[in-house]
N, C-alpha and C. Protein backbone atom coordinates (compact mmCIF):
# COMPACT_ATOMS: atom_id res chain seq x y z
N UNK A 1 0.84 -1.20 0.00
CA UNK A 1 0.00 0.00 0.00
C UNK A 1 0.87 1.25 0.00
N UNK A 2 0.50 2.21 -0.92
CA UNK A 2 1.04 3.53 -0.65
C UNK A 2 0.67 4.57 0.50
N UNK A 3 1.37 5.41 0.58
CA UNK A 3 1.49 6.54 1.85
C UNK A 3 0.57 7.33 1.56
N UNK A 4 -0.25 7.74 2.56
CA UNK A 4 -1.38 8.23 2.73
C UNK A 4 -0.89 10.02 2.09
N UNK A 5 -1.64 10.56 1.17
CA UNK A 5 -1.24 11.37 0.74
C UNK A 5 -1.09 12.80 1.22
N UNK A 6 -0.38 13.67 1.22
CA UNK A 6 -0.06 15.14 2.65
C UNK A 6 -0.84 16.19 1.60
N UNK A 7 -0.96 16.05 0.20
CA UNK A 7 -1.76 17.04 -0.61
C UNK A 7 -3.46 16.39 -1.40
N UNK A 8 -3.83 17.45 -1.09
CA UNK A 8 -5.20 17.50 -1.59
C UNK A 8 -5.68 18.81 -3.41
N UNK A 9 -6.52 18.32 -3.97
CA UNK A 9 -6.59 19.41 -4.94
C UNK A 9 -8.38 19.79 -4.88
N UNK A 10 -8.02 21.15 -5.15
CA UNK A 10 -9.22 21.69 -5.11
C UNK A 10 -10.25 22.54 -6.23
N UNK A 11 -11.02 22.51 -6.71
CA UNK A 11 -11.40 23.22 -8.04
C UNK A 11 -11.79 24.80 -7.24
N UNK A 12 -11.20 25.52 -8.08
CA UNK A 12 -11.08 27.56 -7.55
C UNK A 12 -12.15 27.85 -8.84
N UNK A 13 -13.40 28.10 -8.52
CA UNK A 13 -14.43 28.37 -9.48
C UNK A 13 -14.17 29.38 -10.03
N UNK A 14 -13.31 30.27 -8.98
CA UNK A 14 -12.88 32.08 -9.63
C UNK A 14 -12.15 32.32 -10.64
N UNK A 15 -10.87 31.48 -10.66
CA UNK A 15 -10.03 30.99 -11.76
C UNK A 15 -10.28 29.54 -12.49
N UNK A 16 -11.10 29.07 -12.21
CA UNK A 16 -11.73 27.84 -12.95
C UNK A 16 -10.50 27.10 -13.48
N UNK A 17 -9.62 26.35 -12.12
CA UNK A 17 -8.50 25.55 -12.37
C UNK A 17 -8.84 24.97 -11.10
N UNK A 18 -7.66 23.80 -11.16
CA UNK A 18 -7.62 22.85 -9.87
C UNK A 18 -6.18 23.46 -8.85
N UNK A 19 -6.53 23.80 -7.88
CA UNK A 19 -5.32 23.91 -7.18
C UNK A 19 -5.00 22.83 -6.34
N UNK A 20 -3.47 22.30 -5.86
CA UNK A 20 -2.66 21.68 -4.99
C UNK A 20 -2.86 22.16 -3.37
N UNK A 21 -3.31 21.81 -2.44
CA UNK A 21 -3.08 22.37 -1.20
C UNK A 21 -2.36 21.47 -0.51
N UNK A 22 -1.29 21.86 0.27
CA UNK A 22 -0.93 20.78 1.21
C UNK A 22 -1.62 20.47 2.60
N UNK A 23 -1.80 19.66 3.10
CA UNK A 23 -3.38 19.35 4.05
C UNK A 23 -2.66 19.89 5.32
N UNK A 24 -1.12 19.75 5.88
CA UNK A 24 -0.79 20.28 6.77
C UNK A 24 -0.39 21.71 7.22
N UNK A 25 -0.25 22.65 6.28
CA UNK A 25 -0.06 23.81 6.42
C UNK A 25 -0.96 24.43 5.73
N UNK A 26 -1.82 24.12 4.81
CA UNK A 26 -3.12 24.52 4.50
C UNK A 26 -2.68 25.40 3.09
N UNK A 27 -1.16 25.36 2.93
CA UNK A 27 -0.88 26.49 1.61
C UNK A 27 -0.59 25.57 0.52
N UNK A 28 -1.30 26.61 -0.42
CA UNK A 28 -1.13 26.62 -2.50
C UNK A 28 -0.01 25.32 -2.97
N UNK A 29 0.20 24.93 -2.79
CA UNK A 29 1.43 24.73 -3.46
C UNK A 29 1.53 24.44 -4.96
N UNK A 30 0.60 24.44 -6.26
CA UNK A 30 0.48 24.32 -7.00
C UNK A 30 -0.35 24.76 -8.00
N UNK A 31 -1.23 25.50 -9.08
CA UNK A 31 -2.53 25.25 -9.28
C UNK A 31 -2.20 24.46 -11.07
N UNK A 32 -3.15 24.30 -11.30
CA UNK A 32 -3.28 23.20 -12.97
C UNK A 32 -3.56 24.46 -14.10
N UNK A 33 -2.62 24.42 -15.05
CA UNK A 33 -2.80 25.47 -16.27
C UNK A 33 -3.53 24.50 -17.17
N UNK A 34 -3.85 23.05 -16.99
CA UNK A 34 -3.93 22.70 -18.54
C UNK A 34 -5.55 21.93 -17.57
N UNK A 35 -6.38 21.84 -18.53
CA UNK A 35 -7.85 21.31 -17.98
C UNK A 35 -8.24 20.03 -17.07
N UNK A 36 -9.07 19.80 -16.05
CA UNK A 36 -9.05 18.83 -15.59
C UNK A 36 -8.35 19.01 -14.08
N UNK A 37 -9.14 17.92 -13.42
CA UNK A 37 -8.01 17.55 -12.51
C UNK A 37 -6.60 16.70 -12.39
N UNK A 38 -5.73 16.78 -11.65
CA UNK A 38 -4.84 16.30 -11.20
C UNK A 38 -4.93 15.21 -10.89
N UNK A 39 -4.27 13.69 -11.89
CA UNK A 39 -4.74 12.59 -11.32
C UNK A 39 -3.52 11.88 -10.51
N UNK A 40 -4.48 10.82 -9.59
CA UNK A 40 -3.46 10.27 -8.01
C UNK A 40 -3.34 11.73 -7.11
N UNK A 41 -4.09 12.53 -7.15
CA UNK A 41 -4.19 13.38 -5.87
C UNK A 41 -6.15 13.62 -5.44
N UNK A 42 -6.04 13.14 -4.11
CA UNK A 42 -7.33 13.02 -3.66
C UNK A 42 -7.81 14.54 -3.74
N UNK A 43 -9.62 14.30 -4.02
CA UNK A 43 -10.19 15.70 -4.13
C UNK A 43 -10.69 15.97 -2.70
N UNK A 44 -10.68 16.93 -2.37
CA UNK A 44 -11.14 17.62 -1.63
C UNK A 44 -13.03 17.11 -1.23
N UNK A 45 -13.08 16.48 0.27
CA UNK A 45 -14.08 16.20 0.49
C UNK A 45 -14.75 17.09 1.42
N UNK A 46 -15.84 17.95 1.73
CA UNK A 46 -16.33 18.11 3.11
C UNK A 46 -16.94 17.39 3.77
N UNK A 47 -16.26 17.52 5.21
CA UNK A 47 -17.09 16.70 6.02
C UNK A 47 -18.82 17.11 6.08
N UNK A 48 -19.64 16.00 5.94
CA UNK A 48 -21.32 15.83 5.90
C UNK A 48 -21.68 16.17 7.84
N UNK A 49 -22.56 17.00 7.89
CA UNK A 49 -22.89 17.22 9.54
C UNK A 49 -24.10 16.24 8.85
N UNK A 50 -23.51 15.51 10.34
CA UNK A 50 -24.75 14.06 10.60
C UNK A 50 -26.22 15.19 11.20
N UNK A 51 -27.27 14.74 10.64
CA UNK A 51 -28.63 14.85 11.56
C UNK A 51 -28.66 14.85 12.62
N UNK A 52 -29.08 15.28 13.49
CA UNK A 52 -29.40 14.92 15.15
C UNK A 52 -30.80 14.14 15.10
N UNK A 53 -31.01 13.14 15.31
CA UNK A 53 -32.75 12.79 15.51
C UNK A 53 -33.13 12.79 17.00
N UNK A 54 -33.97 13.34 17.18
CA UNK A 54 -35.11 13.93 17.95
C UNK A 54 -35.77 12.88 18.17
N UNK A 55 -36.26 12.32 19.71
CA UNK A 55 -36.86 10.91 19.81
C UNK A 55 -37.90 11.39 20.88
């Protein structure tokens, strides 16, 4: 198995490219000039807030 990866990429709707972030210091390190994402780098997920149910 490979090493859990330290960068994430993100689509910037403003500049309509994918940028590189590194997950531990939270900075740029890259963005994509040519279309598409960046492949073998995980996309950017948000975490889902679970429901609370009410009983």
């Amino acid at each position: 198995m490979g090493k859990k990866s330290e960068v994430i990429q993100v689509y910037n709707p403003k500049t309509k490219r994918w940028v590189k972030i590194d997950k531990k210091t939270g900075k740029i390190v890259a963005h994509k000039k040519s279309p598409g994402p960046y492949k073998n780098i995980p996309k950017y997920q948000p975490k889902k807030k679970k429901k609370s149910r009410k009983g």
